[in-house]
PDB file of N, CA and C in Angstrom:
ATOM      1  N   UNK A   1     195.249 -64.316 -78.406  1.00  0.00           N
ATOM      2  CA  UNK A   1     196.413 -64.909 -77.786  1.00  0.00           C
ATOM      3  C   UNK A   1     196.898 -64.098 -76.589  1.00  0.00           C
ATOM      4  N   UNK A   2     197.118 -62.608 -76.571  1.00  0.00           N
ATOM      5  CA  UNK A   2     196.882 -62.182 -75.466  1.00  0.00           C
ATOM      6  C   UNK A   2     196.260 -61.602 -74.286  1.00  0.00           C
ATOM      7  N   UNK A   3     195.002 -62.347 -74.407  1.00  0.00           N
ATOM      8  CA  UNK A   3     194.049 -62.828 -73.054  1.00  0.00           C
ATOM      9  C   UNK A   3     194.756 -64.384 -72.781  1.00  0.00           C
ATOM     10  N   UNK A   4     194.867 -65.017 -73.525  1.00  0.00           N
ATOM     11  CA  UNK A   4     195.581 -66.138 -72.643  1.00  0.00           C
ATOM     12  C   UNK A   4     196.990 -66.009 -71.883  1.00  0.00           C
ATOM     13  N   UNK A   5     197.624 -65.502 -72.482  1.00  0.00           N
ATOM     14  CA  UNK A   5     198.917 -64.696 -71.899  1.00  0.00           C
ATOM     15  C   UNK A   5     198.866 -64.265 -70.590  1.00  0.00           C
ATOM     16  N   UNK A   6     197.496 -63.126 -70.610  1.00  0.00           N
ATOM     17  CA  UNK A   6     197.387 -62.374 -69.283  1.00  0.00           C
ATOM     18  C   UNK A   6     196.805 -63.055 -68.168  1.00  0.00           C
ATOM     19  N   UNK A   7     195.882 -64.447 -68.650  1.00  0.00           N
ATOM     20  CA  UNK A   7     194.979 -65.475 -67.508  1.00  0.00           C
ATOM     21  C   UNK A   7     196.477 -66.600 -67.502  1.00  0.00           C
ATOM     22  N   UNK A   8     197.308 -66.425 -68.195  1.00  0.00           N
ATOM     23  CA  UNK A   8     198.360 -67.626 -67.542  1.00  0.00           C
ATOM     24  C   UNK A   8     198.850 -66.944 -66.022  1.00  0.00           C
ATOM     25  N   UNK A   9     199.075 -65.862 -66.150  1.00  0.00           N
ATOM     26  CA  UNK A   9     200.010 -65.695 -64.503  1.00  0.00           C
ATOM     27  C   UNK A   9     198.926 -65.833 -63.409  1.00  0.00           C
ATOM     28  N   UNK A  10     197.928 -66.490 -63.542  1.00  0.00           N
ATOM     29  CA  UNK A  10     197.173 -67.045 -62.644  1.00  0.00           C
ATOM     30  C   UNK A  10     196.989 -68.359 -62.094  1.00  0.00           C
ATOM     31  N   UNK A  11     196.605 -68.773 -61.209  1.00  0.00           N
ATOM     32  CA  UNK A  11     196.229 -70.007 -61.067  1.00  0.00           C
ATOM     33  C   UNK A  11     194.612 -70.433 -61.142  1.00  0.00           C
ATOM     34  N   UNK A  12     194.522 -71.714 -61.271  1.00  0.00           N
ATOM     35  CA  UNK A  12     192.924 -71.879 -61.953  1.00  0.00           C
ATOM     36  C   UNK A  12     192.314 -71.459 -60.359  1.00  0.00           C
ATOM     37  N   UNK A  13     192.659 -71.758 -59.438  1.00  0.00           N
ATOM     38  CA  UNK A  13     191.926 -71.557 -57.919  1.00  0.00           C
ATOM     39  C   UNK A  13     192.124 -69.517 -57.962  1.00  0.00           C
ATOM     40  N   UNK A  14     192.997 -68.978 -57.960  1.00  0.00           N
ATOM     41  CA  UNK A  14     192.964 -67.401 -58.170  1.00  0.00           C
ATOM     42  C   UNK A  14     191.338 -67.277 -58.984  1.00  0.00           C
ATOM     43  N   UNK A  15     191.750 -67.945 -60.276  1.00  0.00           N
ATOM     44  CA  UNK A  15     190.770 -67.022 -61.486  1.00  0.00           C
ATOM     45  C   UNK A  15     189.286 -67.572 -61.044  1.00  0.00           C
ATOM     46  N   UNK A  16     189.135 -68.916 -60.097  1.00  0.00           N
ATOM     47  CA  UNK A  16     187.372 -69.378 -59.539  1.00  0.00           C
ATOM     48  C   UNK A  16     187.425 -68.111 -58.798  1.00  0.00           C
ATOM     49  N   UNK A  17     188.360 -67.768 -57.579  1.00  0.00           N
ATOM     50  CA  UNK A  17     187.842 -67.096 -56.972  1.00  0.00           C
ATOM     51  C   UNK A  17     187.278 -65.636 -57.470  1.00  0.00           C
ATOM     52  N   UNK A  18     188.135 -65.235 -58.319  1.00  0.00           N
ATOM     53  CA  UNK A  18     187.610 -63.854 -58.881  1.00  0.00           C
ATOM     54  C   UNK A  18     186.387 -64.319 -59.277  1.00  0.00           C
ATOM     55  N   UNK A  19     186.153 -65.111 -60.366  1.00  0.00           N
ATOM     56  CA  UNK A  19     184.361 -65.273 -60.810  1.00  0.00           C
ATOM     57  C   UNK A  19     183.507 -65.137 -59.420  1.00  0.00           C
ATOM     58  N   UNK A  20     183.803 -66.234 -58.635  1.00  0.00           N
ATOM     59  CA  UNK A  20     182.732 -66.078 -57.041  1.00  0.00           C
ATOM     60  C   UNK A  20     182.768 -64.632 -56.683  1.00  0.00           C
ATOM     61  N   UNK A  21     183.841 -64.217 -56.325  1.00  0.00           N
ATOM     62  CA  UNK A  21     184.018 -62.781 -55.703  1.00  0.00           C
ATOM     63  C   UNK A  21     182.732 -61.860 -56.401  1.00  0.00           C
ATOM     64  N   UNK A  22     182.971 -62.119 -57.873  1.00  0.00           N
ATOM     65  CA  UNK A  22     182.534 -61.110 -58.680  1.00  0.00           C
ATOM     66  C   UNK A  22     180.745 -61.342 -59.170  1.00  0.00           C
ATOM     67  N   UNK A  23     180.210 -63.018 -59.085  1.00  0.00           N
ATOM     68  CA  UNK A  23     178.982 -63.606 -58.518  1.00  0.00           C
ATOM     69  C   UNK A  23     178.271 -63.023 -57.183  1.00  0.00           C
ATOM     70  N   UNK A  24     179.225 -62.844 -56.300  1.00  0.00           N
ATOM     71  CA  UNK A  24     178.404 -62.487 -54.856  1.00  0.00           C
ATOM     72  C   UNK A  24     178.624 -60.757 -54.748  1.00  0.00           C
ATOM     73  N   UNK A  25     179.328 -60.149 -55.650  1.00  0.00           N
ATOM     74  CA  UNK A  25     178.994 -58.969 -55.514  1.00  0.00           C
ATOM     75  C   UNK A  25     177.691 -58.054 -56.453  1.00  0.00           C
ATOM     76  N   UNK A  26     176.759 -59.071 -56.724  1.00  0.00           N
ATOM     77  CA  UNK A  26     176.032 -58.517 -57.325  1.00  0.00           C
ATOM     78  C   UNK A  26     174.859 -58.362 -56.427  1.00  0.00           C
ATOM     79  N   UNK A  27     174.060 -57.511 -56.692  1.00  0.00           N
ATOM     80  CA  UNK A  27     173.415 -57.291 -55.858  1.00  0.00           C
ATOM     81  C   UNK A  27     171.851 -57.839 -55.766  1.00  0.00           C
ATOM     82  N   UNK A  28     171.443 -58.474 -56.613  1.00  0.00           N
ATOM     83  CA  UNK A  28     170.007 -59.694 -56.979  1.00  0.00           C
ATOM     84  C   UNK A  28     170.547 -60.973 -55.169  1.00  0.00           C
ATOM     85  N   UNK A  29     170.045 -60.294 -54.042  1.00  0.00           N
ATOM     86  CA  UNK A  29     170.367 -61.232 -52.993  1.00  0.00           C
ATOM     87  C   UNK A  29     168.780 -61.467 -52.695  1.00  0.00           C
ATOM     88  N   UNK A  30     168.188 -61.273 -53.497  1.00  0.00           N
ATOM     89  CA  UNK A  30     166.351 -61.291 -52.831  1.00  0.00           C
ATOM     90  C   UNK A  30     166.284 -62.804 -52.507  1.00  0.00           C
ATOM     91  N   UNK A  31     166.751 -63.744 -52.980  1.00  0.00           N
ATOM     92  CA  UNK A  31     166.031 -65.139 -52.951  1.00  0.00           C
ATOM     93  C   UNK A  31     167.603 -65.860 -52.218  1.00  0.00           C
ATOM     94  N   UNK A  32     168.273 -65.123 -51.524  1.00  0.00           N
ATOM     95  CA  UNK A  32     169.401 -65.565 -50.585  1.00  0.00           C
ATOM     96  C   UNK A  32     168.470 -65.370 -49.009  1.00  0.00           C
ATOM     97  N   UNK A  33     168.699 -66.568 -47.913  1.00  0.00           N
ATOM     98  CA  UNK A  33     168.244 -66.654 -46.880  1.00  0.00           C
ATOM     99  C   UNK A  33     169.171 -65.755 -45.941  1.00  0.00           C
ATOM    100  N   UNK A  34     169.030 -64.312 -45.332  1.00  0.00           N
ATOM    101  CA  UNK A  34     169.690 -63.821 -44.242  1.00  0.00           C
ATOM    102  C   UNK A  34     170.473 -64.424 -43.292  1.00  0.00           C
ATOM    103  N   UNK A  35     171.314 -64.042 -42.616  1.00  0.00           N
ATOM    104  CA  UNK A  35     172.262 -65.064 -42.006  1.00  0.00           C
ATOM    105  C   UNK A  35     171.334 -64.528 -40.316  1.00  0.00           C
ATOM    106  N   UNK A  36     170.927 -63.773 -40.433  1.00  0.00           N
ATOM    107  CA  UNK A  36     170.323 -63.338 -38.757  1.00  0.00           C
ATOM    108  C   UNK A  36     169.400 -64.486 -38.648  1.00  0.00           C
ATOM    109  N   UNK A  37     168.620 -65.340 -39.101  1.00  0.00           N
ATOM    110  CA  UNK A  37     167.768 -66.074 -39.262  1.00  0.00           C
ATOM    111  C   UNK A  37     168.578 -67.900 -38.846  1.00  0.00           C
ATOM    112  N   UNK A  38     169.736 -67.599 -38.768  1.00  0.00           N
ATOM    113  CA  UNK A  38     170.513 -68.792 -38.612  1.00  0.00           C
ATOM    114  C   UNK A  38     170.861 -69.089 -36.920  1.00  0.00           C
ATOM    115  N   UNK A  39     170.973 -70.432 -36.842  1.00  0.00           N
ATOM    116  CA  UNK A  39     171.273 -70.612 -35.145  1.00  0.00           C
ATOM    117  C   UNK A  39     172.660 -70.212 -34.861  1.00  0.00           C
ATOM    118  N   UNK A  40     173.625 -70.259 -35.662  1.00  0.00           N
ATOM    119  CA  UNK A  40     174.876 -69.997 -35.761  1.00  0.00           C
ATOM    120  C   UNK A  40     175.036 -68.362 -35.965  1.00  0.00           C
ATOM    121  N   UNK A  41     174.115 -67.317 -35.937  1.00  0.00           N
ATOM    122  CA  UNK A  41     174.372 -65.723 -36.100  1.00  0.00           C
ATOM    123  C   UNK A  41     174.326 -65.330 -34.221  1.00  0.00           C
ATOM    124  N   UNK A  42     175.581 -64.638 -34.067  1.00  0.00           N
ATOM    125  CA  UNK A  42     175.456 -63.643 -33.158  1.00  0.00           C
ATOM    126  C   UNK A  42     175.530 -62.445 -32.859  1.00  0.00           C
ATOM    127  N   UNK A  43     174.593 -61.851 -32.692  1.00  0.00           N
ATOM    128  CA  UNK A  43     173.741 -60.347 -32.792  1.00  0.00           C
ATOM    129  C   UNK A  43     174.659 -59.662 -31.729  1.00  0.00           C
ATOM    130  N   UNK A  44     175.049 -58.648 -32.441  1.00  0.00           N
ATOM    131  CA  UNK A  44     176.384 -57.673 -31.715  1.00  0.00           C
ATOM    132  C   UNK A  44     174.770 -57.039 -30.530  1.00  0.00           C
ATOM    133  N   UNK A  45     175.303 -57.268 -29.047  1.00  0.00           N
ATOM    134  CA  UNK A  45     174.544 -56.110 -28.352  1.00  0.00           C
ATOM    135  C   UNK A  45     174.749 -55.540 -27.192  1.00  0.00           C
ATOM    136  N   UNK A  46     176.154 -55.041 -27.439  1.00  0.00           N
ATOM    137  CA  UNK A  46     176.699 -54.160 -26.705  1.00  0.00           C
ATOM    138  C   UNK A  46     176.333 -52.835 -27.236  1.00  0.00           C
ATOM    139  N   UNK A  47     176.265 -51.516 -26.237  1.00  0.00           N
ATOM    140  CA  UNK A  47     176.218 -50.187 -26.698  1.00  0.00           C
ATOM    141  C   UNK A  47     176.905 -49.832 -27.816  1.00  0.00           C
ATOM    142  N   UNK A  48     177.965 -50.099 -28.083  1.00  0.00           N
ATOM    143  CA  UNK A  48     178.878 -49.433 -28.317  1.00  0.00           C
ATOM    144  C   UNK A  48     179.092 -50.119 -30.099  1.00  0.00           C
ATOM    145  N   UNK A  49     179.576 -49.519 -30.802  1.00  0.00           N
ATOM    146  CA  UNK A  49     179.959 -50.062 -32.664  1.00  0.00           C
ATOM    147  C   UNK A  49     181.010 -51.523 -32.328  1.00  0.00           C
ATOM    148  N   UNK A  50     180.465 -52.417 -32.990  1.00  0.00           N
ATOM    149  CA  UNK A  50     181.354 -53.850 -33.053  1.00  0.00           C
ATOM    150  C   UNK A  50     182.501 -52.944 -33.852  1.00  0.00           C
ATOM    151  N   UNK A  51     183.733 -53.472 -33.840  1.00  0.00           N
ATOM    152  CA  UNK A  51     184.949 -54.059 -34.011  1.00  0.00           C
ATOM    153  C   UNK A  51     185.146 -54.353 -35.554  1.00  0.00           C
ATOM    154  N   UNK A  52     185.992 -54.071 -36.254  1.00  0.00           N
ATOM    155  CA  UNK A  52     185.764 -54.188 -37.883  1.00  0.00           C
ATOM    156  C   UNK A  52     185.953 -55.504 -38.208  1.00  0.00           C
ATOM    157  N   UNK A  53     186.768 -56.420 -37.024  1.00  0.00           N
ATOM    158  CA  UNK A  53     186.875 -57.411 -36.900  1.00  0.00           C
ATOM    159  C   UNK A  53     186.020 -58.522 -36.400  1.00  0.00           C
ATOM    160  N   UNK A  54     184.883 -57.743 -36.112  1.00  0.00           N
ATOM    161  CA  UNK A  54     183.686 -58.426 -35.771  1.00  0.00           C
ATOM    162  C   UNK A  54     182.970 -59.176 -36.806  1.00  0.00           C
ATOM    163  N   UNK A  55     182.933 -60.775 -36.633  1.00  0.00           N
ATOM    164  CA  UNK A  55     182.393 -61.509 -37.070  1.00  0.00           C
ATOM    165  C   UNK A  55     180.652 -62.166 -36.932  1.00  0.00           C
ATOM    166  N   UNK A  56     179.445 -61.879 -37.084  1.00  0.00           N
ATOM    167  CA  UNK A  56     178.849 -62.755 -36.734  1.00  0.00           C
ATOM    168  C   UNK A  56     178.262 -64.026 -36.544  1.00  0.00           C
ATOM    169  N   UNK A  57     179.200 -64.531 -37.744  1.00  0.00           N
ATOM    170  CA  UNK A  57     178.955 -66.122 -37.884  1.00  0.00           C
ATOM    171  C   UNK A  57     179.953 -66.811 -36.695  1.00  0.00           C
ATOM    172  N   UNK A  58     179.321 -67.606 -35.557  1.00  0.00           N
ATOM    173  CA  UNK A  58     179.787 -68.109 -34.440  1.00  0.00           C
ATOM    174  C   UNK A  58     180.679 -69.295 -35.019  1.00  0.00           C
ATOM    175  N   UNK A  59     180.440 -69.696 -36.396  1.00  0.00           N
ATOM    176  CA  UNK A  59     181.777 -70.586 -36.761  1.00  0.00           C
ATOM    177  C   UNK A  59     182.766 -69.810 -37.335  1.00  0.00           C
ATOM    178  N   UNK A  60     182.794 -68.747 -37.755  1.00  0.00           N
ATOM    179  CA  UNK A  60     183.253 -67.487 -38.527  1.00  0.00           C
ATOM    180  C   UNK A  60     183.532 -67.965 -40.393  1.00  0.00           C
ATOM    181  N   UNK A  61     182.718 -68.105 -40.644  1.00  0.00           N
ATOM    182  CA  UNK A  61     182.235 -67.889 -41.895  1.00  0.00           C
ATOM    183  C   UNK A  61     182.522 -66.535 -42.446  1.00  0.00           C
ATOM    184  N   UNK A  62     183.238 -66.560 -43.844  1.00  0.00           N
ATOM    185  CA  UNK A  62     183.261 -65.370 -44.322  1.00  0.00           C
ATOM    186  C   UNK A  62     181.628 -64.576 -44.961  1.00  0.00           C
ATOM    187  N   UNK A  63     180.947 -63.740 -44.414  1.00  0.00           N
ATOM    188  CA  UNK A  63     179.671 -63.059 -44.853  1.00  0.00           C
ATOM    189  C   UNK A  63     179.846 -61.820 -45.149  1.00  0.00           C
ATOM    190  N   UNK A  64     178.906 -61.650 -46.551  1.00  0.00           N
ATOM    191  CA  UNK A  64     178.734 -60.252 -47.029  1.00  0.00           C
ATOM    192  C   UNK A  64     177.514 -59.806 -46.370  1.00  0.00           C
ATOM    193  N   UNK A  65     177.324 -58.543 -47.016  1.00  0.00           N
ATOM    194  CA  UNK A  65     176.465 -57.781 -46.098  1.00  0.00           C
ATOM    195  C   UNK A  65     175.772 -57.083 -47.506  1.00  0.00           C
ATOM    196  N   UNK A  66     174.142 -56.872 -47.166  1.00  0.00           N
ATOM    197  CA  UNK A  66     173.810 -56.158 -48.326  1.00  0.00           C
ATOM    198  C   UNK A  66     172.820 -54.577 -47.570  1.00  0.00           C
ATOM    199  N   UNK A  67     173.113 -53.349 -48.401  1.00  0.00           N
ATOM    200  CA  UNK A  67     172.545 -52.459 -48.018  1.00  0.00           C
ATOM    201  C   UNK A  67     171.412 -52.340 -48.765  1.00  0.00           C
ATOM    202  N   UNK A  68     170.173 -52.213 -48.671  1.00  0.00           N
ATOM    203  CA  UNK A  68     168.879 -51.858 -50.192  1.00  0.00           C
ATOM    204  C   UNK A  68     169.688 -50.673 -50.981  1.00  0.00           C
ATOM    205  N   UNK A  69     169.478 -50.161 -51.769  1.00  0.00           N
ATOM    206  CA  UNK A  69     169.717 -49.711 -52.992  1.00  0.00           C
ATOM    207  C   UNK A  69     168.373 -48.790 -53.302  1.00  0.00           C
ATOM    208  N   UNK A  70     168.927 -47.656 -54.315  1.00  0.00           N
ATOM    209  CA  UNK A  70     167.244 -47.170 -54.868  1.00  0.00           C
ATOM    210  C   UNK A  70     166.305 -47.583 -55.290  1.00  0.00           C
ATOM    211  N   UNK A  71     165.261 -47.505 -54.929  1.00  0.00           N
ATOM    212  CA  UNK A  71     163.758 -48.357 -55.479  1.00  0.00           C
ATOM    213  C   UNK A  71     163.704 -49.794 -54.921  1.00  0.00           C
ATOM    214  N   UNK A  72     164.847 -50.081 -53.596  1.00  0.00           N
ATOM    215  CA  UNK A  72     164.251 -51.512 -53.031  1.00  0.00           C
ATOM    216  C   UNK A  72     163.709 -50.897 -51.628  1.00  0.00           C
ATOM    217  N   UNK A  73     162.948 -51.889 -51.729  1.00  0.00           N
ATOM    218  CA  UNK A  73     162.293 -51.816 -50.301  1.00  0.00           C
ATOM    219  C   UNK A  73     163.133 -52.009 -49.067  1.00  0.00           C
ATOM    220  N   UNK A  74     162.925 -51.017 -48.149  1.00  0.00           N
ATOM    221  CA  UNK A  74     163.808 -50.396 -47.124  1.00  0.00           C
ATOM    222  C   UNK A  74     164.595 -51.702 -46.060  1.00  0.00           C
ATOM    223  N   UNK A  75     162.969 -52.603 -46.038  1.00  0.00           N
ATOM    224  CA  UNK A  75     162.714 -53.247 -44.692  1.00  0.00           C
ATOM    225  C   UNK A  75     163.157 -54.355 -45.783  1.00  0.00           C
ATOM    226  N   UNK A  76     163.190 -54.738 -46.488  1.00  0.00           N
ATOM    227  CA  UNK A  76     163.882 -56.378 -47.135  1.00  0.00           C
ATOM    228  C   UNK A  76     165.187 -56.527 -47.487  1.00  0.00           C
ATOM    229  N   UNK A  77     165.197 -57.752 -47.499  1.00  0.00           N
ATOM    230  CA  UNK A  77     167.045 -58.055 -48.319  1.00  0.00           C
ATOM    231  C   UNK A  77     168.088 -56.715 -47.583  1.00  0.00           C
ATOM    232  N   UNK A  78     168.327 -56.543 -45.987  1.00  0.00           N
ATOM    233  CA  UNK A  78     168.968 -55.876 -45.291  1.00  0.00           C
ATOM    234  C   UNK A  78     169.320 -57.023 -44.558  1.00  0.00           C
ATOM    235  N   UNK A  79     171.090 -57.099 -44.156  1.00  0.00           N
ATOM    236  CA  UNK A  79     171.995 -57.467 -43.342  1.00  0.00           C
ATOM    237  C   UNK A  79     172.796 -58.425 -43.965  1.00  0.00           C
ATOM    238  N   UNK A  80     173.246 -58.892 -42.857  1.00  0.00           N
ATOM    239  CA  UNK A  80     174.243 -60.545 -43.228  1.00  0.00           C
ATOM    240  C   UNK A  80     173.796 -61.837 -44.186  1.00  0.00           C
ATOM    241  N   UNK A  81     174.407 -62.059 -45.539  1.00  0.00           N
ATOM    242  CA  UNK A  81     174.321 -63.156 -45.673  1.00  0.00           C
ATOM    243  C   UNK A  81     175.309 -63.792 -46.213  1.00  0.00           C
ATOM    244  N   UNK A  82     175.057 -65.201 -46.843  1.00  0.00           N
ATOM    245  CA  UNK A  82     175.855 -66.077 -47.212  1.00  0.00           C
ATOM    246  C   UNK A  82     175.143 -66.643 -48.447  1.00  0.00           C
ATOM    247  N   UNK A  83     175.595 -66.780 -50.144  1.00  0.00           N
ATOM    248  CA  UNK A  83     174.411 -67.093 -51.066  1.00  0.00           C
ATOM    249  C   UNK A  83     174.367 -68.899 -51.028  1.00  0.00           C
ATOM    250  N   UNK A  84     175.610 -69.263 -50.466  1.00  0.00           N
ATOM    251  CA  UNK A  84     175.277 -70.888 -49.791  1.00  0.00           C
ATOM    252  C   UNK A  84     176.051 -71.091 -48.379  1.00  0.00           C
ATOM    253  N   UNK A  85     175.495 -71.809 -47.909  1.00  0.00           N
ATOM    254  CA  UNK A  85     176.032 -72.314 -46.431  1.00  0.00           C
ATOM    255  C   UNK A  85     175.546 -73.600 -46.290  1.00  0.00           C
ATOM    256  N   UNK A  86     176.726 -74.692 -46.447  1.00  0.00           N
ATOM    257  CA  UNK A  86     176.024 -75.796 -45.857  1.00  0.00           C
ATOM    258  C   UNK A  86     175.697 -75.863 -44.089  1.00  0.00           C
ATOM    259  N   UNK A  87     176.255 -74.937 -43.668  1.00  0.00           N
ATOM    260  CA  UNK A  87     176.045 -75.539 -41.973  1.00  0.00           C
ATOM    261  C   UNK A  87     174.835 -74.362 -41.748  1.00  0.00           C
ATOM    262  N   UNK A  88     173.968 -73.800 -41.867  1.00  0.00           N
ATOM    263  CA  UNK A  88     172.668 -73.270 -42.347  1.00  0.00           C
ATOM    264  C   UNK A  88     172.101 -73.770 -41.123  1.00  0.00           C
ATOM    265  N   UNK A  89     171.522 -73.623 -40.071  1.00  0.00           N
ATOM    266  CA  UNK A  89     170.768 -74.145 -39.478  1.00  0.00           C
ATOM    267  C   UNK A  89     169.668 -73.167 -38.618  1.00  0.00           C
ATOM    268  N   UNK A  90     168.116 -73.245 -39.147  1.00  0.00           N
ATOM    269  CA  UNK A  90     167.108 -72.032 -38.530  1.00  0.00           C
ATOM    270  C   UNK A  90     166.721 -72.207 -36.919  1.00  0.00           C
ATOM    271  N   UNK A  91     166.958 -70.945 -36.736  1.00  0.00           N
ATOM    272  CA  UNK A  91     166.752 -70.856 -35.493  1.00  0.00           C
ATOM    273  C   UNK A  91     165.549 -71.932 -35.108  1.00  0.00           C
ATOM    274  N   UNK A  92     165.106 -71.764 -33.217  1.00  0.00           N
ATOM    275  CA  UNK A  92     164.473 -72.826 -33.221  1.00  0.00           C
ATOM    276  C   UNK A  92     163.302 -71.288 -33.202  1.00  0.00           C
ATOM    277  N   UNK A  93     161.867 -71.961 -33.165  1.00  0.00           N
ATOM    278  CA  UNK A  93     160.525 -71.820 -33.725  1.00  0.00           C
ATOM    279  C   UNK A  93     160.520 -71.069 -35.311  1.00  0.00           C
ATOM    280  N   UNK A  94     161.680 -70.915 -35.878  1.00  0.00           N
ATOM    281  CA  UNK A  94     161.582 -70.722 -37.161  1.00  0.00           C
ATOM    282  C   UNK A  94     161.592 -71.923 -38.276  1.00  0.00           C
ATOM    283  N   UNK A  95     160.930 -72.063 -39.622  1.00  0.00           N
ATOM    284  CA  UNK A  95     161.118 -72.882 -40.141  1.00  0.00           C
ATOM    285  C   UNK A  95     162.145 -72.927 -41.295  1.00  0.00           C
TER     286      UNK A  95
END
C-alpha cells in the first residue's frame, strides 16, 4: 500500500517518462541506427568545441549520445542517436 501512496504524487505522463528515460539509458544501443547517418544531422565544423546548447538534429530532436564502454569495440555504436525517430531519413547514396 505504500508504493501506491508514493506513485500517487505522480502523474501517469511523469511515471511513462521515467520508464523511457530509464529504457534509453541503458546502454545495449548496438541495433539503434546513429543519428550522423540521417539527412536531418548537422556535423558541428567549426574549430572550436560546440556550445552545450548545441543541437545536432536540424529539427532539434531531443538525442542521446553513447560513449563504448569496456570490452566494446572502439570504432562502433559511437555518437548521436535516437532508439526511434519517425522523421529518420538516410542520407542520399546511403541506404
Amino acid at each position: 500500500m505504500a508504493a501506491k501512496k508514493l506513485l500517487a504524487q505522480f502523474t501517469t505522463d511523469q511515471l511513462l517518462e521515467e520508464v523511457v528515460r530509464r529504457r534509453n539509458d541503458r546502454k545495449d544501443v548496438g541495433d539503434v541506427e546513429p543519428c550522423d547517418e540521417c539527412r536531418h544531422f548537422k556535423f558541428w565544423t567549426q574549430s572550436d568545441e560546440p556550445p552545450k546548447d548545441y543541437n545536432p538534429c536540424d529539427l532539434g530532436k531531443r538525442m542521446s549520445f553513447h560513449m563504448p564502454g569496456d570490452g566494446e569495440d572502439p570504432h562502433s555504436c559511437i555518437g548521436y542517436y535516437r532508439r526511434v525517430c519517425a522523421s529518420r531519413v538516410p542520407r542520399e547514396g546511403q541506404s
